[in-house]
C-alpha atoms as a PDB file:
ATOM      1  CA  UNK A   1      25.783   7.135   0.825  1.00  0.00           C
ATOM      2  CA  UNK A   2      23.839   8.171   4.126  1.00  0.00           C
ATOM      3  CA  UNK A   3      20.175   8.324   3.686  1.00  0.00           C
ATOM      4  CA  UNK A   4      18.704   9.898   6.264  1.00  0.00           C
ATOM      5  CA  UNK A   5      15.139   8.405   6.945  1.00  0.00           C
ATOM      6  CA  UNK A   6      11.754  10.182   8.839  1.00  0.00           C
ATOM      7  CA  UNK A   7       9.067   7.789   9.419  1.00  0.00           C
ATOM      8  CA  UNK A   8       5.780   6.687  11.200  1.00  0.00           C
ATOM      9  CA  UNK A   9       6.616   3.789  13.827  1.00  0.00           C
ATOM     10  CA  UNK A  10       3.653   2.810  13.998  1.00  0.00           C
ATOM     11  CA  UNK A  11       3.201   1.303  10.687  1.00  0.00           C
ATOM     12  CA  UNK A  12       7.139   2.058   9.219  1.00  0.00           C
ATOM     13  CA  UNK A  13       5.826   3.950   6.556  1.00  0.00           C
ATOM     14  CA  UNK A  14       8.872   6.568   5.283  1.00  0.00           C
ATOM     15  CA  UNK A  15       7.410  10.340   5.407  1.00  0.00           C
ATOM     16  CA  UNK A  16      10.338  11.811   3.685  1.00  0.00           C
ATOM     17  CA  UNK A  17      14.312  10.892   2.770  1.00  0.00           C
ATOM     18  CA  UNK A  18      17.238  13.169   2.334  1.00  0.00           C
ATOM     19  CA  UNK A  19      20.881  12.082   1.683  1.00  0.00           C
ATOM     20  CA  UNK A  20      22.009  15.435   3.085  1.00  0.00           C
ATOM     21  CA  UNK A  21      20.837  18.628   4.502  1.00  0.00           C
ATOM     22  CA  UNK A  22      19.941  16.990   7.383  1.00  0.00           C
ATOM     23  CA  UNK A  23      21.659  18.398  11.218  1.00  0.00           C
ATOM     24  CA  UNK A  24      20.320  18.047  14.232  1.00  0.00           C
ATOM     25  CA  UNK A  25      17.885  20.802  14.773  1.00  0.00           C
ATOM     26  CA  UNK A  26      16.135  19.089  11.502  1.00  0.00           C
ATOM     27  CA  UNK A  27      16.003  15.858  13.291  1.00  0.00           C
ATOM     28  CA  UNK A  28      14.749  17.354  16.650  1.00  0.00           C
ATOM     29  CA  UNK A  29      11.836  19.264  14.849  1.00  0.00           C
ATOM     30  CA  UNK A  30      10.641  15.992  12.821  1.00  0.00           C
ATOM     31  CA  UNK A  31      11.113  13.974  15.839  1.00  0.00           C
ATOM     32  CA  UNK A  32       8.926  16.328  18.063  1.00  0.00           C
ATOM     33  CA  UNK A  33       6.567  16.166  15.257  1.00  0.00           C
ATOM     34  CA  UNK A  34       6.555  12.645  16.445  1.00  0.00           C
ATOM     35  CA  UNK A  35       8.471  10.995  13.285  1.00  0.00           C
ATOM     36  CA  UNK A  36      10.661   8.590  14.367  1.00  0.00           C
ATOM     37  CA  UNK A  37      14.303   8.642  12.732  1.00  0.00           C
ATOM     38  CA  UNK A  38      17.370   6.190  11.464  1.00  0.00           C
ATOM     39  CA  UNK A  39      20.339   6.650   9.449  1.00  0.00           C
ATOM     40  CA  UNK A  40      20.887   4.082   6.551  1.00  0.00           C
ATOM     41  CA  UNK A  41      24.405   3.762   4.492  1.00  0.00           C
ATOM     42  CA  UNK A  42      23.221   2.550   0.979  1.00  0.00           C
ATOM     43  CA  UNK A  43      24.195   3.373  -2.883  1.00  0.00           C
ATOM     44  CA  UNK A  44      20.456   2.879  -3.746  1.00  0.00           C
ATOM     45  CA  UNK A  45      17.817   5.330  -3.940  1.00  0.00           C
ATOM     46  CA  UNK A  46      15.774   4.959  -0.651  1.00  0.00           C
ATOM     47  CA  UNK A  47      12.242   5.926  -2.030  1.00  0.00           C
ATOM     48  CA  UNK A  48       9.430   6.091  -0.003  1.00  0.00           C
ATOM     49  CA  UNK A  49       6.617   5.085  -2.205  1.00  0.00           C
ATOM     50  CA  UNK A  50       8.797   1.706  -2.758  1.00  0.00           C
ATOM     51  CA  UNK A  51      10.058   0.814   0.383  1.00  0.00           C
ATOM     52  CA  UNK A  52       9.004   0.965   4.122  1.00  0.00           C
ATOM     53  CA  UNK A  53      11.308   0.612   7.198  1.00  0.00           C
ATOM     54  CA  UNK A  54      11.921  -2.631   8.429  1.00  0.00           C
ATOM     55  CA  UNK A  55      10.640  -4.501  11.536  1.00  0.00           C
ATOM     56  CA  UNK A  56      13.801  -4.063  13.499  1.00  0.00           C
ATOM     57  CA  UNK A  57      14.001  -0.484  12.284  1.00  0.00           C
ATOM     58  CA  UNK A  58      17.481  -0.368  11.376  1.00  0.00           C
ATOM     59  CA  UNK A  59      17.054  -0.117   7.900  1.00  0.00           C
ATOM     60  CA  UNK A  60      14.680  -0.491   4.982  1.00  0.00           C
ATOM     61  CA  UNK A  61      13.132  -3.160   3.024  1.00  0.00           C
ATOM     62  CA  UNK A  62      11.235  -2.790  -0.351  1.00  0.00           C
ATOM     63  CA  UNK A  63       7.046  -2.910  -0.559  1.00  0.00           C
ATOM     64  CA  UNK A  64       5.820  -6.347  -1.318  1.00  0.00           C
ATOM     65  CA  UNK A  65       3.732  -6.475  -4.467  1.00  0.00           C
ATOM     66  CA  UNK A  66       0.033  -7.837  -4.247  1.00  0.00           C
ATOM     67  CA  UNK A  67      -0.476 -11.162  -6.542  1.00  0.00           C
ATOM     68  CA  UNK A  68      -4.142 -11.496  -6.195  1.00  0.00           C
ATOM     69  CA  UNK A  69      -6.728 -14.378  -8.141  1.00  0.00           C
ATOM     70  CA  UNK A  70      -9.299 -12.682  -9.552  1.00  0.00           C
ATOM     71  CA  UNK A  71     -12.037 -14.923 -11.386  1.00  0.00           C
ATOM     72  CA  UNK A  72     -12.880 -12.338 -13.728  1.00  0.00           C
ATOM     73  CA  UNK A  73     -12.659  -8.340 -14.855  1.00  0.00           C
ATOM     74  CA  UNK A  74     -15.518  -8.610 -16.982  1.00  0.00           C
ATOM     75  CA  UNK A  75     -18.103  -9.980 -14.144  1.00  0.00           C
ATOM     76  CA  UNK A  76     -22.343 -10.424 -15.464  1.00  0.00           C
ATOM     77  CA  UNK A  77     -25.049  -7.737 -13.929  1.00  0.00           C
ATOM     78  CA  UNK A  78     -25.234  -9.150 -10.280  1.00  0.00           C
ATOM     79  CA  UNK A  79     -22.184 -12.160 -10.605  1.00  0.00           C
ATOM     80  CA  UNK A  80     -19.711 -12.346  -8.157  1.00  0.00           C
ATOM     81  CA  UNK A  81     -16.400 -11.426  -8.276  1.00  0.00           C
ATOM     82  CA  UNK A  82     -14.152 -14.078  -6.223  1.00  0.00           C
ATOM     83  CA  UNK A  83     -10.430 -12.195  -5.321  1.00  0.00           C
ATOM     84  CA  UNK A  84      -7.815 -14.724  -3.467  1.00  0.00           C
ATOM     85  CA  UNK A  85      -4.248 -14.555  -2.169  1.00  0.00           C
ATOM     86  CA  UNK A  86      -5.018 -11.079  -0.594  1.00  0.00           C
ATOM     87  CA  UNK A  87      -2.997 -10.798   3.018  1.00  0.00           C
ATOM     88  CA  UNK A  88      -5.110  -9.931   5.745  1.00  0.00           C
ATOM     89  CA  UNK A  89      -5.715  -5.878   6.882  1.00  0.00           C
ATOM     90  CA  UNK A  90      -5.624  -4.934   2.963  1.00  0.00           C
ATOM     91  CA  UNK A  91      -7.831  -1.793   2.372  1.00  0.00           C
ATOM     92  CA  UNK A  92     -10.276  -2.384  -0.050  1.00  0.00           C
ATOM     93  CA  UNK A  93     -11.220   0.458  -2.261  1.00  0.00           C
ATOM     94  CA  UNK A  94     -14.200   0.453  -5.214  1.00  0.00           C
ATOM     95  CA  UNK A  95     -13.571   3.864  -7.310  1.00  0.00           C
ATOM     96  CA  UNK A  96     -11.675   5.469  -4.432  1.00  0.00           C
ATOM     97  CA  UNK A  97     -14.526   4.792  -1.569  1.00  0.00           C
ATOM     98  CA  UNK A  98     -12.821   2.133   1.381  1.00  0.00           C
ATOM     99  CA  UNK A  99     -15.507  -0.674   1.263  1.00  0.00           C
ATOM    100  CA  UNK A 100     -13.615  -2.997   3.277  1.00  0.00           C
ATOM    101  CA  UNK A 101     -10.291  -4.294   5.417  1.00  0.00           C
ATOM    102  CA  UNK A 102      -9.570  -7.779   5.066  1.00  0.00           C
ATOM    103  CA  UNK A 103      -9.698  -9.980   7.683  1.00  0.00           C
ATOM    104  CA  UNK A 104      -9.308 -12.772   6.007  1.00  0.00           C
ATOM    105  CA  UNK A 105      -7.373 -13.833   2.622  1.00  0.00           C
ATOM    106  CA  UNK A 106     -10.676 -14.269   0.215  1.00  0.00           C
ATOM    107  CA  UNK A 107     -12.531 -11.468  -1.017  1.00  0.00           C
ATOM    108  CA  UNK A 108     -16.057 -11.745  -2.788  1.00  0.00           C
ATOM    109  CA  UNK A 109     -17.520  -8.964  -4.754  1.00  0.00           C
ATOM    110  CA  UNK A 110     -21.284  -8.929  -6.198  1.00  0.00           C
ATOM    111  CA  UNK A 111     -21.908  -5.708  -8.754  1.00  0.00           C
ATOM    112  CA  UNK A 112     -25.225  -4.552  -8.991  1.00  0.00           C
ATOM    113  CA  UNK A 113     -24.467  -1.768 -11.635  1.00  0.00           C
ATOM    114  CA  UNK A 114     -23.293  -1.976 -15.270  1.00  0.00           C
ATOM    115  CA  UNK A 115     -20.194   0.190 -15.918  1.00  0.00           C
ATOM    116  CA  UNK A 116     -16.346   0.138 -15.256  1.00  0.00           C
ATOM    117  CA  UNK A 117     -15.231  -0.037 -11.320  1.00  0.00           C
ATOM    118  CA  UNK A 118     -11.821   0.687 -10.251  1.00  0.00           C
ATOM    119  CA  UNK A 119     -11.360  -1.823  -7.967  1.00  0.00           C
ATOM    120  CA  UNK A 120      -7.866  -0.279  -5.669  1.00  0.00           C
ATOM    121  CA  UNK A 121      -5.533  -2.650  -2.754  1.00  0.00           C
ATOM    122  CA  UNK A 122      -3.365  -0.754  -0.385  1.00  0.00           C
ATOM    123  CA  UNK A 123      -1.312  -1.918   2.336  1.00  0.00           C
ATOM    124  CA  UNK A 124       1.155  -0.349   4.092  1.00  0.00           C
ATOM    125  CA  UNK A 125       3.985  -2.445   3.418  1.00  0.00           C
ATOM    126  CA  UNK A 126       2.610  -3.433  -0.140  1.00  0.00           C
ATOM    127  CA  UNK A 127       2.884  -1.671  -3.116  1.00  0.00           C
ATOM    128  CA  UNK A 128      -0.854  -0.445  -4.454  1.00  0.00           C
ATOM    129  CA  UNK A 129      -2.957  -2.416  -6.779  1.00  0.00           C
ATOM    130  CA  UNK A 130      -5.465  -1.453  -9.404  1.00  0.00           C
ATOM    131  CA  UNK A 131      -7.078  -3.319 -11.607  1.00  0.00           C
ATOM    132  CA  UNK A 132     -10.288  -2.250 -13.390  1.00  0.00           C
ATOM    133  CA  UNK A 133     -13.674  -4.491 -13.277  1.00  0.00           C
ATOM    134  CA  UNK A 134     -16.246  -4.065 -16.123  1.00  0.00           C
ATOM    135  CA  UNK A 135     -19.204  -4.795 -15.457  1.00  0.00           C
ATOM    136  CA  UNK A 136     -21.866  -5.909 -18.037  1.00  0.00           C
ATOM    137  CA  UNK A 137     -25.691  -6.818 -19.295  1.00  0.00           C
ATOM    138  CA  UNK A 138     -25.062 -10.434 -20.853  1.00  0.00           C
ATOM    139  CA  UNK A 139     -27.739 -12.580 -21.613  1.00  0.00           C
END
């Protein structure tokens, strides 16, 4: 099958996939929308929330999945949360507000609140990552 693949060059993130329908006036108004564009032959499903294009932009490669450390999801009033293993320019999110990019591979966290925190990783080439933090009063 011919999957016919629209995407940012930038970052290779896929903006939209059709196995047909496609002709060339399609092409030239996504390209002069500035989307890039490649054909791919492939029986599997080229989805874009699972896969990105790759770095020599001839085809596509799947999302890598984040495999963080975290010390704990129940954190104390005012502990710190200690997150490892993240890869550097992950977008840190804490109930959908960016709080950080990573420059570096350790993240530490210090909650001030009681409550329940979403704490979100994206990436463009990763797959995203939520995992809820709840925060308590223990003595």
């Amino acid at each position: 099958m011919i999957w016919h693949i629209f995407y940012n060059s930038s970052d290779k993130t896929i903006v939209w996939t059709a196995n047909s329908g496609v002709n060339d006036s399609v092409i030239a108004r996504e390209t002069d929308a500035g989307l890039s564009y490649i054909t791919v032959e492939q029986d599997d499903l080229v989805d874009a929330s699972l896969c990105v294009v790759n770095s020599s932009e001839d085809g596509v490669a799947l999302k890598a999945t984040f495999t963080p450390t975290i010390s704990t999801i129940t954190p104390a009033l005012e502990s710190t949360v200690n997150i490892t293993g993240l890869p550097v320019g992950t977008k840190v999110y804490i109930n959908e507000v960016q709080k950080a990019t990573m420059e570096d591979t350790t993240l530490n966290i210090t909650f001030n609140d009681p409550g329940f925190f979403t704490l979100k990783l994206q990436k463009t080439d990763h797959l995203d990552y939520e995992q809820v933090i709840t925060v308590g009063r223990y003595a």
